[in-house]
Protein backbone atom coordinates (compact mmCIF):
# COMPACT_ATOMS: atom_id res chain seq x y z
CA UNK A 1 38.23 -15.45 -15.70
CA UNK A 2 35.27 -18.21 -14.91
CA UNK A 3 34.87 -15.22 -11.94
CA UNK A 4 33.73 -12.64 -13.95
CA UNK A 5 32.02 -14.78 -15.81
CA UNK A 6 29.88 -15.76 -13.37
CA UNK A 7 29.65 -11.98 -12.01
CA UNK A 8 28.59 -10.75 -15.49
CA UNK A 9 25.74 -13.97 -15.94
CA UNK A 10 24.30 -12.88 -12.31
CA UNK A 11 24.10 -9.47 -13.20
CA UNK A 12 22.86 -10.27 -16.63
CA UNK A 13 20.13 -12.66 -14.69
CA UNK A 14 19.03 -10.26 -11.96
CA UNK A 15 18.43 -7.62 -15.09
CA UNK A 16 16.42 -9.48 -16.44
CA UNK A 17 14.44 -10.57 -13.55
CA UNK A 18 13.74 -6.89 -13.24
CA UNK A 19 12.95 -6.14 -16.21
CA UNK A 20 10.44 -8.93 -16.05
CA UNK A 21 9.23 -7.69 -13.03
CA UNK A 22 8.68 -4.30 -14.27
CA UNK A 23 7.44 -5.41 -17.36
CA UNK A 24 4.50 -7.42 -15.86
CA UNK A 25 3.49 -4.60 -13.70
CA UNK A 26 -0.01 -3.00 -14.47
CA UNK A 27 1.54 0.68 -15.01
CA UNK A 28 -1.76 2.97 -16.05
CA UNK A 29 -3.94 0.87 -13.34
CA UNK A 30 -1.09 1.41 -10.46
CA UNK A 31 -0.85 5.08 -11.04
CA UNK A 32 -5.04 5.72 -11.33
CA UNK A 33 -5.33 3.54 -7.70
CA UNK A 34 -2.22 6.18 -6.45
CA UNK A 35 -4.11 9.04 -7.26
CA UNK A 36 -7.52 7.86 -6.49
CA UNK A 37 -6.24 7.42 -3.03
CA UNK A 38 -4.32 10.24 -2.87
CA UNK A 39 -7.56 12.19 -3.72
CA UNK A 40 -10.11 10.50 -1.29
CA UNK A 41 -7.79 11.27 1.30
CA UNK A 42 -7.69 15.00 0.64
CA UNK A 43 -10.86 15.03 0.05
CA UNK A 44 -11.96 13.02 2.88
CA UNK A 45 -8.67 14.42 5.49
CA UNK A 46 -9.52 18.01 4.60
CA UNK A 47 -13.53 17.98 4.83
CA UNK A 48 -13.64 16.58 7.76
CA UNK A 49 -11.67 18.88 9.56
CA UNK A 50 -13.95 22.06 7.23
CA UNK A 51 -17.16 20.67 8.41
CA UNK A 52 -15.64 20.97 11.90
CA UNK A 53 -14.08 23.98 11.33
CA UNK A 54 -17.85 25.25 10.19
CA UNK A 55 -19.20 24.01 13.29
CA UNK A 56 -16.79 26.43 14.95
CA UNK A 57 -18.01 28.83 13.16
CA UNK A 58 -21.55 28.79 13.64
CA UNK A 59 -21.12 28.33 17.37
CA UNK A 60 -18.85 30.81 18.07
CA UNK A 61 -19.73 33.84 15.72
CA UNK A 62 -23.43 33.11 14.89
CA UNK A 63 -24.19 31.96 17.77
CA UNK A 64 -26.13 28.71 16.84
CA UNK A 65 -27.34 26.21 18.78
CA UNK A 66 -27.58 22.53 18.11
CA UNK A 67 -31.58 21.54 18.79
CA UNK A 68 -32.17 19.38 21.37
CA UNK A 69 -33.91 16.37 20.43
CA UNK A 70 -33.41 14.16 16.56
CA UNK A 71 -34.77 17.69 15.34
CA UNK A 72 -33.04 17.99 11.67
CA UNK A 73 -31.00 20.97 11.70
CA UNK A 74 -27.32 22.42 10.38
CA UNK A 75 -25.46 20.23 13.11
CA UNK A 76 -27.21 16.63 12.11
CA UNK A 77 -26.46 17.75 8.72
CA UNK A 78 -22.74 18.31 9.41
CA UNK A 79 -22.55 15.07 11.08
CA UNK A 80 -24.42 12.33 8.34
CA UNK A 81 -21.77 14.56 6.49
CA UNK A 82 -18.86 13.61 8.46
CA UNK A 83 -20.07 9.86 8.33
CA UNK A 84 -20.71 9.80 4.60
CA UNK A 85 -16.87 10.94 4.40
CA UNK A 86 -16.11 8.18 6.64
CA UNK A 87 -17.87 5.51 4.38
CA UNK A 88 -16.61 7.21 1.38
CA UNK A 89 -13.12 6.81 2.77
CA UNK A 90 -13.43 3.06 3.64
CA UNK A 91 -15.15 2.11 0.70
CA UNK A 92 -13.15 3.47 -2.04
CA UNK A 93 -10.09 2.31 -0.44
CA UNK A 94 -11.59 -1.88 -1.40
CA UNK A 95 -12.88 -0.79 -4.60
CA UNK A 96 -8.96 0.61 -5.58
CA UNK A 97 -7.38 -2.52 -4.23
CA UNK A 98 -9.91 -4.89 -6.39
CA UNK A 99 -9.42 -2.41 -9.66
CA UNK A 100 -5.62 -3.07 -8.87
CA UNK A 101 -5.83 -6.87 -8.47
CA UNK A 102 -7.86 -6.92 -11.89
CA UNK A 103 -4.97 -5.01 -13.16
CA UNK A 104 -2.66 -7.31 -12.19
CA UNK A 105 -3.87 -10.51 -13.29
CA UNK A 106 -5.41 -8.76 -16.66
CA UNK A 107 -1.65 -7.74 -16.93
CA UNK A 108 -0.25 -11.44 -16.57
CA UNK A 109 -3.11 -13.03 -18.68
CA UNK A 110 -2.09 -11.16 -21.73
CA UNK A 111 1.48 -11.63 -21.11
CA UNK A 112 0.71 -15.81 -20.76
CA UNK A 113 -1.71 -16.81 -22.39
CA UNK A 114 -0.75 -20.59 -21.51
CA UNK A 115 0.16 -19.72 -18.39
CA UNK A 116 -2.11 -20.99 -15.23
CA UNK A 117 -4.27 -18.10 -15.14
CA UNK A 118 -6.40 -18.74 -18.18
CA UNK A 119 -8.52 -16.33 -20.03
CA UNK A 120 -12.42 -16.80 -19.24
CA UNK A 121 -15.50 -15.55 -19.82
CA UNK A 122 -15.87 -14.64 -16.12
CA UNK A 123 -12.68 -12.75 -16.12
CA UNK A 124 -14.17 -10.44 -19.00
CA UNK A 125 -17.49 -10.40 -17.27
CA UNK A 126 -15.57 -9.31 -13.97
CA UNK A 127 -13.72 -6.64 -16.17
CA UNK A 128 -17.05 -5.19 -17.90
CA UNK A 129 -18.61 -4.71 -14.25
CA UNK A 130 -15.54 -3.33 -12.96
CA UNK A 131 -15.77 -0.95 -15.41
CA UNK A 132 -19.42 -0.28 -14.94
CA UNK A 133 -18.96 0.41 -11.04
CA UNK A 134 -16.13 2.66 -12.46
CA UNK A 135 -18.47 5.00 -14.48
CA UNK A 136 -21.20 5.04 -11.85
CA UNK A 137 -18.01 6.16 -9.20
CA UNK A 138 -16.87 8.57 -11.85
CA UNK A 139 -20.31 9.93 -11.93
CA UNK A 140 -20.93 10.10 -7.98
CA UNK A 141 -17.23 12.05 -8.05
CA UNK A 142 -18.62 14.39 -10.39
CA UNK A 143 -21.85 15.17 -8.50
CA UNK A 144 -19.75 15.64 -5.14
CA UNK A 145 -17.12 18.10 -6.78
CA UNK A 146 -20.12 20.18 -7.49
CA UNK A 147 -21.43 19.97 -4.52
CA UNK A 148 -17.74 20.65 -2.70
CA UNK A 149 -17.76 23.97 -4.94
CA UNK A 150 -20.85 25.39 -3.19
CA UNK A 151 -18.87 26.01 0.71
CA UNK A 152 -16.11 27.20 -1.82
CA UNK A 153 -17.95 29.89 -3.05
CA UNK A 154 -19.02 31.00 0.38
CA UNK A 155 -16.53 31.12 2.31
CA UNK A 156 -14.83 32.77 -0.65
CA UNK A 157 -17.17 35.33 -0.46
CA UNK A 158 -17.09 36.16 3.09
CA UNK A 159 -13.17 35.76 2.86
CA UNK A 160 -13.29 38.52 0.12
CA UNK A 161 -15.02 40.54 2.16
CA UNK A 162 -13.05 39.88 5.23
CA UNK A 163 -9.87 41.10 2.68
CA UNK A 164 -11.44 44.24 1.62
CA UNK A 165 -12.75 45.86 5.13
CA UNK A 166 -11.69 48.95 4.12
CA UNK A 167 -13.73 49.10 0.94
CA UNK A 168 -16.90 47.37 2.98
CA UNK A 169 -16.66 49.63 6.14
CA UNK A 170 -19.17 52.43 4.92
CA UNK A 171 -21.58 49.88 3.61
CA UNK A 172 -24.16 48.11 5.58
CA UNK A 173 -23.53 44.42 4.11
CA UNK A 174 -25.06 41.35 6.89
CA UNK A 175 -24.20 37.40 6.07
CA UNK A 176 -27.83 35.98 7.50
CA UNK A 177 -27.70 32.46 7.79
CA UNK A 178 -30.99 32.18 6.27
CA UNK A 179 -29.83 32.97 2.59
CA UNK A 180 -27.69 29.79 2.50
CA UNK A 181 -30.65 27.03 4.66
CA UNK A 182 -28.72 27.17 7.84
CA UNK A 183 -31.53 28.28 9.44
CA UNK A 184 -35.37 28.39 9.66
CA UNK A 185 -36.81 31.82 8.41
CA UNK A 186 -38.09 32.62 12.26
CA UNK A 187 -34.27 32.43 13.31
CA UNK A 188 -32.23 35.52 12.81
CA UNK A 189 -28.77 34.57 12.85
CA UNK A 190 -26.98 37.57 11.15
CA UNK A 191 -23.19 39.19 11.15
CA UNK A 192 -22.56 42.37 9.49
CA UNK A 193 -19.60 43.88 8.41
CA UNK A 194 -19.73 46.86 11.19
CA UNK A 195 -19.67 44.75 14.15
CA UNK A 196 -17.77 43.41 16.53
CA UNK A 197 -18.26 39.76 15.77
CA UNK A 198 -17.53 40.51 12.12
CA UNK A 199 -14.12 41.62 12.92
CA UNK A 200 -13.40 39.32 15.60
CA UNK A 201 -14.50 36.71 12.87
CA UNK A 202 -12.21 38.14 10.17
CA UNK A 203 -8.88 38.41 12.41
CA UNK A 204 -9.76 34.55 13.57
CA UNK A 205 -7.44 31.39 12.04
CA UNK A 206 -11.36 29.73 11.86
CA UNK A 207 -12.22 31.05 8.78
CA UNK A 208 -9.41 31.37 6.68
CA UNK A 209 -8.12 27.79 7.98
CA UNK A 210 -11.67 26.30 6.84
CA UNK A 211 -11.73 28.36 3.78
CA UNK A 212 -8.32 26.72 2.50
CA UNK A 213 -9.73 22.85 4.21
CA UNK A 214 -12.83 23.38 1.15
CA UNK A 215 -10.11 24.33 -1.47
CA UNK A 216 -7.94 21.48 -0.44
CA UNK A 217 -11.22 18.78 -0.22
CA UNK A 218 -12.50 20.58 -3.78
CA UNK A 219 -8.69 19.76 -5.50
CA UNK A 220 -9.09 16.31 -3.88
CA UNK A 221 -12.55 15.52 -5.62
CA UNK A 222 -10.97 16.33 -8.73
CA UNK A 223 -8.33 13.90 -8.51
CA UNK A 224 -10.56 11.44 -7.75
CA UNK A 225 -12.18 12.16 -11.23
CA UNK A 226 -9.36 12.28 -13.01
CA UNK A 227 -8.91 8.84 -11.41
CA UNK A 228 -12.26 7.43 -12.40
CA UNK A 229 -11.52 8.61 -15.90
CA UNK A 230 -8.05 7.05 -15.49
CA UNK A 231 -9.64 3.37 -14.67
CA UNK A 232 -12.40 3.84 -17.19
CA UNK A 233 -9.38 4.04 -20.00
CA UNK A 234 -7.38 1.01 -17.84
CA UNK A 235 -10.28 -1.08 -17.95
CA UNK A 236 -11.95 -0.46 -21.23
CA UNK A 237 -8.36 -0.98 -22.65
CA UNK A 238 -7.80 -4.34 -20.72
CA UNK A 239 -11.51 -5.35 -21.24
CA UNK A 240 -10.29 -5.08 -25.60
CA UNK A 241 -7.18 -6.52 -25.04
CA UNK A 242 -8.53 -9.68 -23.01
CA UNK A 243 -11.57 -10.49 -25.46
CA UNK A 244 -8.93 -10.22 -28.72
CA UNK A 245 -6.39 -12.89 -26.55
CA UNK A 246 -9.61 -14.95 -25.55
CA UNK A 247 -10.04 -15.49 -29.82
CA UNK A 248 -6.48 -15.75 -30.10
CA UNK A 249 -6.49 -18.60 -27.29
CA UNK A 250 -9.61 -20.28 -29.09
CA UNK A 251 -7.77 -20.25 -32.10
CA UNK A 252 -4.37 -21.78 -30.43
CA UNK A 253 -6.63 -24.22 -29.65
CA UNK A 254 -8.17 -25.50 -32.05
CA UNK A 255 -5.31 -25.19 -34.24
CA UNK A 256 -3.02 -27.28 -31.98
CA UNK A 257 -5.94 -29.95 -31.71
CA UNK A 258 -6.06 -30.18 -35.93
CA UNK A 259 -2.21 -30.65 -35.74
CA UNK A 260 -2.36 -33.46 -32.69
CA UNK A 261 -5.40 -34.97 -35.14
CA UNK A 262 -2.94 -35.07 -38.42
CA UNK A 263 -0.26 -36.27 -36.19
CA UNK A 264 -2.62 -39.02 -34.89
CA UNK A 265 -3.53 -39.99 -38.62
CA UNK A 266 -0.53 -39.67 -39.74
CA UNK A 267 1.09 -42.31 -37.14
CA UNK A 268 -1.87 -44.89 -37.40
CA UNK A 269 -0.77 -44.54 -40.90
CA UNK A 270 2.70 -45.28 -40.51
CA UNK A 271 1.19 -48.14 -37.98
CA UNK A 272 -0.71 -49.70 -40.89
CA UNK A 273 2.38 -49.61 -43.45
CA UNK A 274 4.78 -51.05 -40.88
CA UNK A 275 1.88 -53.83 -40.48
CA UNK A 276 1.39 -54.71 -44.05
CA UNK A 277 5.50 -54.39 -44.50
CA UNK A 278 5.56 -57.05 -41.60
């Protein structure tokens, strides 16, 4: 009998350890850092390997050079690409870890107010910049989802017309490099939709490979602003909560130091009576 009783007070302690643990977990900020990560790293993962795959491209059915020299062309564009994806990579990766860590200790400041982690005016003042940074990343997210949806369009275009060769073969349709800046004007780098390259382009894993890489790094973006908008609710919400427990701790306060004052009276008082009794 005293067996199971101990068996049923273990279990009933190890429930509610977990439950406490659960509890004091920071649930909307642990699921915004899952799927900011999970979108910088499709984003970041799957345009690298485009902007490769578009270096392929160029090389092997436009027949592009790279310039000799620090001469600014397509190339040295693809690669401060490719290096702005690394840094984008690296530093959103901190900045979801510290949004976390806020999250965490917001999470166990509300839950204790008397606990060792007390509520500050730095801790709000780290929560209002936090959400600041937030806005400004949700911002910069924005701008580069537009700015993914441009080599979308493209390469869906020339992967439409790569689908529909039979309805393009009588007309006389060229992709010039020069429409799209890949190019100077004096460079004609052209393919059009009777030649050889054009076909040999079409039937190629290259392009339909990169097409689906932009697609993949354009859904990624997108996450990552859903994220942003995700943290922006997190914070803003934890940012209210902590400022109403900061006047509910001031008022704790200075209501427990009125009651320690009438206690203090009230025992000099009983000091006095016990004098004059004496």
């Amino acid at each position: 009998m005293e067996e199971n009783m101990d068996e049923s007070q273990s279990q009933k302690g190890c429930k509610e350890c977990c439950e406490r643990c659960v509890g004091s977990l920071p649930w909307a900020s642990l699921i915004a850092t899952i799927l900011l990560y999970m979108g910088v790293a499709l984003f970041c993962g799957c345009g690298h390997e485009a902007l490769s795959g578009t270096v392929t491209i160029l090389q092997n059915y436009f027949e592009v050079i790279r310039a000799p020299g620090e001469t600014l062309d397509v190339f040295t564009i693809i690669d401060i690409l490719k290096y702005i994806i690394y840094g984008l990579a690296a530093g959103f990766f901190v900045f979801g870890v510290l949004l976390l860590v806020e999250g965490f200790f917001t999470t166990g400041a509300i839950r204790d107010l008397y606990g060792e982690f007390k509520i500050t005016a730095c801790g709000r003042c780290l929560t209002a910049f936090l959400m600041f940074l937030a806005y400004l990343f949700f911002l910069v997210w924005l701008g580069v989802t537009a700015f993914t949806s441009l080599p979308v369009f493209m390469y869906f275009n020339v992967w439409s017309m790569c689908q529909n060769t039979s309805l393009v073969e009588g007309a006389n349709l060229c992709l010039d490099l020069r429409q799209f800046g890949a190019v100077t004007i004096s460079e004609e780098r052209k393919v059009c939709t009777g030649s050889e390259k054009f076909f040999k382009m079409c039937e190629s894993n290259e392009l339909d490979l990169t097409f689906h890489l932009f697609v993949c790094a354009l859904a990624g973006a997108g996450a990552a602003v859903i994220a942003m908008v995700h943290f922006l609710m997190a914070l803003a919400a934890n940012w209210g909560y902590l400022k109403d427990a900061s006047r509910m701790q001031k008022y704790e306060d200075i209501k427990s130091k009125e009651e320690q004052e009438l206690h203090d009276i009230h025992s000099t008082r009983s000091k006095e009576r016990l004098n004059a009794y004496t």
